[in-house]
PDB file of N, CA and C in Angstrom:
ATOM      1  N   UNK A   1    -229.215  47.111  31.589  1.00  0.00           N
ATOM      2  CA  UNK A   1    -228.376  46.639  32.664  1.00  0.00           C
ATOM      3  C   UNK A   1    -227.954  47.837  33.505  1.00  0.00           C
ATOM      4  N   UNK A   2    -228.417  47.532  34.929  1.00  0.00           N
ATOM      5  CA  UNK A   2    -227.494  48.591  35.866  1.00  0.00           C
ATOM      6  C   UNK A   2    -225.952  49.120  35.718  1.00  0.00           C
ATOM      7  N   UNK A   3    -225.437  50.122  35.784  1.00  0.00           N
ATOM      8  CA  UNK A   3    -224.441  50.485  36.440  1.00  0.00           C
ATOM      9  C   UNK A   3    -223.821  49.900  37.264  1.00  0.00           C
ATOM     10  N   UNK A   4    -222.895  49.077  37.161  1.00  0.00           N
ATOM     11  CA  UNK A   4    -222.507  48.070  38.314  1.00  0.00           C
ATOM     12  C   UNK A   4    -221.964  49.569  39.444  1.00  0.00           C
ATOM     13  N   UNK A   5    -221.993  49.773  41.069  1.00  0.00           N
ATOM     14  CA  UNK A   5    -221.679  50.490  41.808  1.00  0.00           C
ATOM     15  C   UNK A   5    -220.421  49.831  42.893  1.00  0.00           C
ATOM     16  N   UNK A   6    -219.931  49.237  42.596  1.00  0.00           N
ATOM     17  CA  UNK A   6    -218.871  47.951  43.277  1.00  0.00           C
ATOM     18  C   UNK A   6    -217.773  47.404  42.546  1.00  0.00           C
ATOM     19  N   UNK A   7    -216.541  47.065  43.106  1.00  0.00           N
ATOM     20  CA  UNK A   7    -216.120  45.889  42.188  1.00  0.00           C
ATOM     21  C   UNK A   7    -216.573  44.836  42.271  1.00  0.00           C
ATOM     22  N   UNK A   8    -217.176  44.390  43.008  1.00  0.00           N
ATOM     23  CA  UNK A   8    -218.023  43.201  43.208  1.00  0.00           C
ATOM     24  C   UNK A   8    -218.977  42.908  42.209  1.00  0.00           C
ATOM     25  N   UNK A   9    -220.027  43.613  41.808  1.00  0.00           N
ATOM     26  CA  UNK A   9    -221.242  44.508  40.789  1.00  0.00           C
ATOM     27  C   UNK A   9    -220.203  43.918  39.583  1.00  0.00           C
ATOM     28  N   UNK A  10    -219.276  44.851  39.232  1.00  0.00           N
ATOM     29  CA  UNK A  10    -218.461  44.698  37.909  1.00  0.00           C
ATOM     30  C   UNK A  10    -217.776  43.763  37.608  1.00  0.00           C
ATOM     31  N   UNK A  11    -216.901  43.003  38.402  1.00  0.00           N
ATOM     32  CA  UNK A  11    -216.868  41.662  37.867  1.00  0.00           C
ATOM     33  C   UNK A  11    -217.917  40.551  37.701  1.00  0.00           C
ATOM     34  N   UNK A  12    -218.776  40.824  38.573  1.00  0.00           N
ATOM     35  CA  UNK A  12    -220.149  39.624  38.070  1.00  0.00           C
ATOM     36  C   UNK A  12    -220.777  40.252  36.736  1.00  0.00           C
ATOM     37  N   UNK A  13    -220.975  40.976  36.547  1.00  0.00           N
ATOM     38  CA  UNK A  13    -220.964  42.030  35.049  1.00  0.00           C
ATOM     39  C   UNK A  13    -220.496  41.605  34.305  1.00  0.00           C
ATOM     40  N   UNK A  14    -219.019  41.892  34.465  1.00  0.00           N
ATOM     41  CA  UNK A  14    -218.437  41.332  33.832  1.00  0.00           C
ATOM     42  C   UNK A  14    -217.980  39.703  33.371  1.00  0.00           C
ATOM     43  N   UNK A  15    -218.344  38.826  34.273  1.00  0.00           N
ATOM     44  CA  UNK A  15    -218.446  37.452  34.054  1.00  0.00           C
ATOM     45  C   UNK A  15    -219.373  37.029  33.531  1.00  0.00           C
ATOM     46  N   UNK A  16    -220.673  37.634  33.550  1.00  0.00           N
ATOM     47  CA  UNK A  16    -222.164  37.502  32.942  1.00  0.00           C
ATOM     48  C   UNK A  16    -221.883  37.615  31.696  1.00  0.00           C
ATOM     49  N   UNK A  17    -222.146  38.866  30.986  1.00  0.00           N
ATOM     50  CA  UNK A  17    -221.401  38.989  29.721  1.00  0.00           C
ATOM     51  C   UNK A  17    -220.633  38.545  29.003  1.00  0.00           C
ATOM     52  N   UNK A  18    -219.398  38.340  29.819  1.00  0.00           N
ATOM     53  CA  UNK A  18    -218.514  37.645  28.971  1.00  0.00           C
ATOM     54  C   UNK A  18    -218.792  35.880  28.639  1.00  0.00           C
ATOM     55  N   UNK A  19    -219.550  35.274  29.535  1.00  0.00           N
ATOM     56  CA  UNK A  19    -220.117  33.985  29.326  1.00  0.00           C
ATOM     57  C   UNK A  19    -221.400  34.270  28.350  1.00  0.00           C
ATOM     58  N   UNK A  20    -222.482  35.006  28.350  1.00  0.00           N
ATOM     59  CA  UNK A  20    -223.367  35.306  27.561  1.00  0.00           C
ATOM     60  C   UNK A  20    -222.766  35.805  25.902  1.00  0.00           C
ATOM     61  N   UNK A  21    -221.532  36.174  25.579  1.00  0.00           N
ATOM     62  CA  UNK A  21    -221.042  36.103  24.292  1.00  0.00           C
ATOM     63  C   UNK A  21    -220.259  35.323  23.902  1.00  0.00           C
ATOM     64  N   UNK A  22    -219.958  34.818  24.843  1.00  0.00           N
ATOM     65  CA  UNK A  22    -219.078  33.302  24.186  1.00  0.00           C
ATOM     66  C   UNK A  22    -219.973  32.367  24.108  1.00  0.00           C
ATOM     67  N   UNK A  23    -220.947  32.274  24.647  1.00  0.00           N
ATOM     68  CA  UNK A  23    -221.898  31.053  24.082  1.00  0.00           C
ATOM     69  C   UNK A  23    -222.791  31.346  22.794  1.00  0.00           C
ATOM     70  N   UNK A  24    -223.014  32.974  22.862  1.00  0.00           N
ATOM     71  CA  UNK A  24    -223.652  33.401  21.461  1.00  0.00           C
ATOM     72  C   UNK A  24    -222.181  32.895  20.107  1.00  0.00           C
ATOM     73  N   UNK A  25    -221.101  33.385  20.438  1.00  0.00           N
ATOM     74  CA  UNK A  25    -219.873  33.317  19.289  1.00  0.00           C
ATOM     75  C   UNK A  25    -219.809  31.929  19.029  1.00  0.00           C
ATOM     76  N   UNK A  26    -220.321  30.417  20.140  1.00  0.00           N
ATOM     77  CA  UNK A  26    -220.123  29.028  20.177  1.00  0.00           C
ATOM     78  C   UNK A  26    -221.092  28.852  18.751  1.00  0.00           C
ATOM     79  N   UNK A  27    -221.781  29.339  18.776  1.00  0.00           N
ATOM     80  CA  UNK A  27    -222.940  29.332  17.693  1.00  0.00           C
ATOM     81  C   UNK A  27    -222.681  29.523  16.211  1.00  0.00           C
ATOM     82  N   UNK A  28    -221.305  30.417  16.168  1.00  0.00           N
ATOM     83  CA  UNK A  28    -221.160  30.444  14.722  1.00  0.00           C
ATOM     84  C   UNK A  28    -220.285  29.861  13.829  1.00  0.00           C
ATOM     85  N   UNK A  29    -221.065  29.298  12.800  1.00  0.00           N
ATOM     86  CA  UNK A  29    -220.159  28.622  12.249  1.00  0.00           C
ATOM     87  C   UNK A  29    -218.881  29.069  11.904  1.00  0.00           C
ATOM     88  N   UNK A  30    -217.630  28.659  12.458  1.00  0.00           N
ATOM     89  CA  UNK A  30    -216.404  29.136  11.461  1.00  0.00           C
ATOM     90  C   UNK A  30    -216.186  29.565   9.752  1.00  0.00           C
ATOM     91  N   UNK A  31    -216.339  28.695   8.987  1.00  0.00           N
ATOM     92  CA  UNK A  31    -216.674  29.729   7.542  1.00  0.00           C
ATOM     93  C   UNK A  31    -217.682  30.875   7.781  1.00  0.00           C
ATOM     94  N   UNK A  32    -218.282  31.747   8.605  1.00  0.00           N
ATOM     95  CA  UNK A  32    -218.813  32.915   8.834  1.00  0.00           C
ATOM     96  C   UNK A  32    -218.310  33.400   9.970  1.00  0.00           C
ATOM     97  N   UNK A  33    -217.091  33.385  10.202  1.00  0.00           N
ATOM     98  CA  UNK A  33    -216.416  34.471  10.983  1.00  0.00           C
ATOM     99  C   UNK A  33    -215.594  35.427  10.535  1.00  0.00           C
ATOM    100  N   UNK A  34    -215.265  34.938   8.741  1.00  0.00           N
ATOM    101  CA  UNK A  34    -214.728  35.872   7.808  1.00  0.00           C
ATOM    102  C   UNK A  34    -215.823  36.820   7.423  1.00  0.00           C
ATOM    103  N   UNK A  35    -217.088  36.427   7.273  1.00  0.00           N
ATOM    104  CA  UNK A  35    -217.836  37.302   6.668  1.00  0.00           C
ATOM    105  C   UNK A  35    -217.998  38.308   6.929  1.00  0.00           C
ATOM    106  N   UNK A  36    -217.523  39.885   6.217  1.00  0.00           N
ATOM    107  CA  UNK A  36    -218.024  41.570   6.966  1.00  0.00           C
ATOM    108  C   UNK A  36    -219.226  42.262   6.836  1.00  0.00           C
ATOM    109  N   UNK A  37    -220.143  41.276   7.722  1.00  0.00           N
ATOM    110  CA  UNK A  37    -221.677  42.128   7.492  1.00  0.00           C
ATOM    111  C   UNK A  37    -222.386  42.412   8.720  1.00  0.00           C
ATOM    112  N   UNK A  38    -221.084  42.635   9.946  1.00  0.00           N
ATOM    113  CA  UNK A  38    -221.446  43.613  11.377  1.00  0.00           C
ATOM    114  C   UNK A  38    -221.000  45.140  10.847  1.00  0.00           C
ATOM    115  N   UNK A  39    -222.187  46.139  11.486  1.00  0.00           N
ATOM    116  CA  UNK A  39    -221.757  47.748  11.250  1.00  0.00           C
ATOM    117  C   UNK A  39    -220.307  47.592  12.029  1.00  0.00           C
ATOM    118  N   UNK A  40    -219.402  48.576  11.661  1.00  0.00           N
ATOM    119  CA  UNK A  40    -217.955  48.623  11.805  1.00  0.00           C
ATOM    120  C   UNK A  40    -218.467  49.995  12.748  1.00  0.00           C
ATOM    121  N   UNK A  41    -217.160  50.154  13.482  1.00  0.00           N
ATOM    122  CA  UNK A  41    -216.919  51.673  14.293  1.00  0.00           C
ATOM    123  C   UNK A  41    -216.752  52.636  13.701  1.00  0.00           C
ATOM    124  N   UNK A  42    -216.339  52.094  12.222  1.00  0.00           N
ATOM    125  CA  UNK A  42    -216.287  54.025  11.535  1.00  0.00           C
ATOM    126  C   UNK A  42    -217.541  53.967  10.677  1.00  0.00           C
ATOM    127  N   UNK A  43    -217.717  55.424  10.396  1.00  0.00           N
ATOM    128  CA  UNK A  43    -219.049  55.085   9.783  1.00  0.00           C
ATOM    129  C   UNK A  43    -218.739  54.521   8.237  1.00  0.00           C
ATOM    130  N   UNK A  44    -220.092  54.278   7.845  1.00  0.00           N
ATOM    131  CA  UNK A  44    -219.914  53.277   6.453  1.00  0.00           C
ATOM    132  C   UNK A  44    -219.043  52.138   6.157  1.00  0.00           C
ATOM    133  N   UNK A  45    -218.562  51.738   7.159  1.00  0.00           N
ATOM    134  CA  UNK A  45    -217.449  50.159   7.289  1.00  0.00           C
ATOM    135  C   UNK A  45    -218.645  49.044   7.954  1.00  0.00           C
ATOM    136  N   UNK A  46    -217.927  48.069   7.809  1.00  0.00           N
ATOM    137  CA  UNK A  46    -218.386  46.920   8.109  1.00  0.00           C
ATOM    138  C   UNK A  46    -216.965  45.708   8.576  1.00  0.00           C
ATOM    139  N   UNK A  47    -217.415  44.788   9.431  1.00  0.00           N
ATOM    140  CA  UNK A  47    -216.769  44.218  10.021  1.00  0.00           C
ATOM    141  C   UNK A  47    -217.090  42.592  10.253  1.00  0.00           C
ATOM    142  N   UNK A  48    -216.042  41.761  10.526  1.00  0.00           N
ATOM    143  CA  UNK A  48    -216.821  40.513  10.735  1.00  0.00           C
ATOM    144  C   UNK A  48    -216.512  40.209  12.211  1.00  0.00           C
ATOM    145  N   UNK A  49    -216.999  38.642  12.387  1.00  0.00           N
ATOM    146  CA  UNK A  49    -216.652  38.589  13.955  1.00  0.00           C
ATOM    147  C   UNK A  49    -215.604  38.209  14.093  1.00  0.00           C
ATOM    148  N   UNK A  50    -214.481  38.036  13.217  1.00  0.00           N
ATOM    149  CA  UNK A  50    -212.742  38.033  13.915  1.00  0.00           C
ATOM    150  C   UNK A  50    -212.635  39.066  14.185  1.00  0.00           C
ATOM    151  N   UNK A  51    -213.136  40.508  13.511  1.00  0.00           N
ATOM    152  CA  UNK A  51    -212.416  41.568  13.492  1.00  0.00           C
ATOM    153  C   UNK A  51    -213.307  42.094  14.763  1.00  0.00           C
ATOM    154  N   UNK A  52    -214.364  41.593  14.884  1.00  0.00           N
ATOM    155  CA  UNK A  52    -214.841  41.862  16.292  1.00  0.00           C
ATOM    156  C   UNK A  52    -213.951  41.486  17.854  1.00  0.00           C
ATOM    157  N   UNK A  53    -213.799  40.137  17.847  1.00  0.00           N
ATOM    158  CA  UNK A  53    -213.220  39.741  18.692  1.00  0.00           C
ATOM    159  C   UNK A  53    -211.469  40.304  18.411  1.00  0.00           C
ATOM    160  N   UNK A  54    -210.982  40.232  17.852  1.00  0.00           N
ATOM    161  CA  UNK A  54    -209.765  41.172  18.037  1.00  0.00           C
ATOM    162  C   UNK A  54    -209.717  42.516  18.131  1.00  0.00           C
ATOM    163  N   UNK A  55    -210.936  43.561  18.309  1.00  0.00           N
ATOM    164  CA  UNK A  55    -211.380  45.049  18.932  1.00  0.00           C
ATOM    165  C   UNK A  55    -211.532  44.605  20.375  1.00  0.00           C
ATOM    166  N   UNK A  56    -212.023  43.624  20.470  1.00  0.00           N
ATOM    167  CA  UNK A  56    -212.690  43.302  21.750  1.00  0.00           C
ATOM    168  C   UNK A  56    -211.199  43.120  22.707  1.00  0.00           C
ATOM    169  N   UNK A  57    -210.356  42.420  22.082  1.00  0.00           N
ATOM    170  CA  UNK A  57    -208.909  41.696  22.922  1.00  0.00           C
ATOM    171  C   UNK A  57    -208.376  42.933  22.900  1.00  0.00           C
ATOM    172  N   UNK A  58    -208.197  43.526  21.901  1.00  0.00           N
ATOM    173  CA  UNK A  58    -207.604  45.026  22.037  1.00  0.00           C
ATOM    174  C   UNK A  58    -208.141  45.916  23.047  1.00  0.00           C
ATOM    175  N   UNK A  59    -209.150  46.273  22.945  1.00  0.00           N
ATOM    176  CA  UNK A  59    -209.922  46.878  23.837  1.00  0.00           C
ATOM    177  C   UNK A  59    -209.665  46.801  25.553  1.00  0.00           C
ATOM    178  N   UNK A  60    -209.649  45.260  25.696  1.00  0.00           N
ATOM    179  CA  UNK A  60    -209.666  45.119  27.295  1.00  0.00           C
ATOM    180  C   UNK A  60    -208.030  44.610  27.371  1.00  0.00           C
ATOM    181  N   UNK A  61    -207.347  45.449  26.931  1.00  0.00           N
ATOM    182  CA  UNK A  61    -206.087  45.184  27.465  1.00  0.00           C
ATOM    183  C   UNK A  61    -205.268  46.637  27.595  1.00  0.00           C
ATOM    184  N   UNK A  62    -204.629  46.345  28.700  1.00  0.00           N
ATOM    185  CA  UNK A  62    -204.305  47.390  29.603  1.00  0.00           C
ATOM    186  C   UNK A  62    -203.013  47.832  29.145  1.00  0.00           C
ATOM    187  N   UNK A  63    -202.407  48.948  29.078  1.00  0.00           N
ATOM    188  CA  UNK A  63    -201.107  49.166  28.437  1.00  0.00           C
ATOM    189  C   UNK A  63    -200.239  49.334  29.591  1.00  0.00           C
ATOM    190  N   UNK A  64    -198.628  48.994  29.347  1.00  0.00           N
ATOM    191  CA  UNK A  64    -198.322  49.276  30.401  1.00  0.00           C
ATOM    192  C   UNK A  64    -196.965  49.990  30.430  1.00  0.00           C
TER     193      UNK A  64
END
Protein backbone atom coordinates (compact mmCIF):
# COMPACT_ATOMS: atom_id res chain seq x y z
CA UNK A 1 0.00 0.00 0.00
CA UNK A 2 1.10 3.58 -0.90
CA UNK A 3 2.01 6.19 1.46
CA UNK A 4 -1.10 8.03 1.65
CA UNK A 5 0.42 11.95 0.60
CA UNK A 6 -2.97 13.89 1.71
CA UNK A 7 -5.47 13.89 4.31
CA UNK A 8 -7.70 12.94 1.86
CA UNK A 9 -5.22 9.67 0.82
CA UNK A 10 -5.29 8.89 4.75
CA UNK A 11 -8.58 8.84 5.69
CA UNK A 12 -9.70 6.69 2.68
CA UNK A 13 -6.70 4.52 4.06
CA UNK A 14 -7.82 4.69 6.72
CA UNK A 15 -11.55 3.76 6.11
CA UNK A 16 -10.35 0.92 3.76
CA UNK A 17 -8.60 -0.83 6.41
CA UNK A 18 -10.51 -0.28 9.02
CA UNK A 19 -13.63 -1.88 7.07
CA UNK A 20 -11.24 -4.64 5.63
CA UNK A 21 -10.55 -5.80 9.49
CA UNK A 22 -13.71 -5.64 10.80
CA UNK A 23 -15.10 -7.85 8.31
CA UNK A 24 -11.97 -10.21 8.69
CA UNK A 25 -12.68 -9.97 12.98
CA UNK A 26 -16.84 -10.61 11.75
CA UNK A 27 -15.41 -14.00 10.95
CA UNK A 28 -14.32 -15.12 14.23
CA UNK A 29 -15.91 -17.08 16.25
CA UNK A 30 -16.26 -15.58 19.80
CA UNK A 31 -14.98 -18.69 21.91
CA UNK A 32 -11.61 -17.89 19.82
CA UNK A 33 -11.11 -14.46 20.71
CA UNK A 34 -9.69 -15.71 24.07
CA UNK A 35 -7.33 -17.86 22.39
CA UNK A 36 -3.27 -16.51 22.58
CA UNK A 37 -1.88 -17.87 19.40
CA UNK A 38 -1.17 -14.22 17.52
CA UNK A 39 2.87 -13.31 17.84
CA UNK A 40 2.62 -10.61 20.69
CA UNK A 41 4.85 -7.21 20.46
CA UNK A 42 7.37 -8.41 22.85
CA UNK A 43 9.39 -10.97 21.76
CA UNK A 44 8.44 -14.61 22.76
CA UNK A 45 4.70 -13.52 23.89
CA UNK A 46 1.73 -14.27 22.27
CA UNK A 47 -1.58 -12.65 22.15
CA UNK A 48 -5.21 -13.16 21.25
CA UNK A 49 -7.62 -11.04 19.30
CA UNK A 50 -9.15 -9.16 22.41
CA UNK A 51 -5.81 -8.32 23.35
CA UNK A 52 -5.36 -7.28 19.81
CA UNK A 53 -8.19 -5.11 19.48
CA UNK A 54 -7.62 -3.40 22.82
CA UNK A 55 -3.66 -2.44 21.46
CA UNK A 56 -5.45 -1.37 18.57
CA UNK A 57 -8.15 1.11 20.75
CA UNK A 58 -5.18 2.04 22.72
CA UNK A 59 -3.11 2.77 20.03
CA UNK A 60 -5.42 5.18 18.03
CA UNK A 61 -6.32 7.23 20.83
CA UNK A 62 -5.03 10.50 21.30
CA UNK A 63 -3.98 11.77 24.77
CA UNK A 64 -4.92 14.84 25.90
Amino acid sequence: MAVPVNKEELQKAIETNYNKLKKELSTIPVELTTVTDLEGHAKDTTMSINNLISYLIGWGRIST
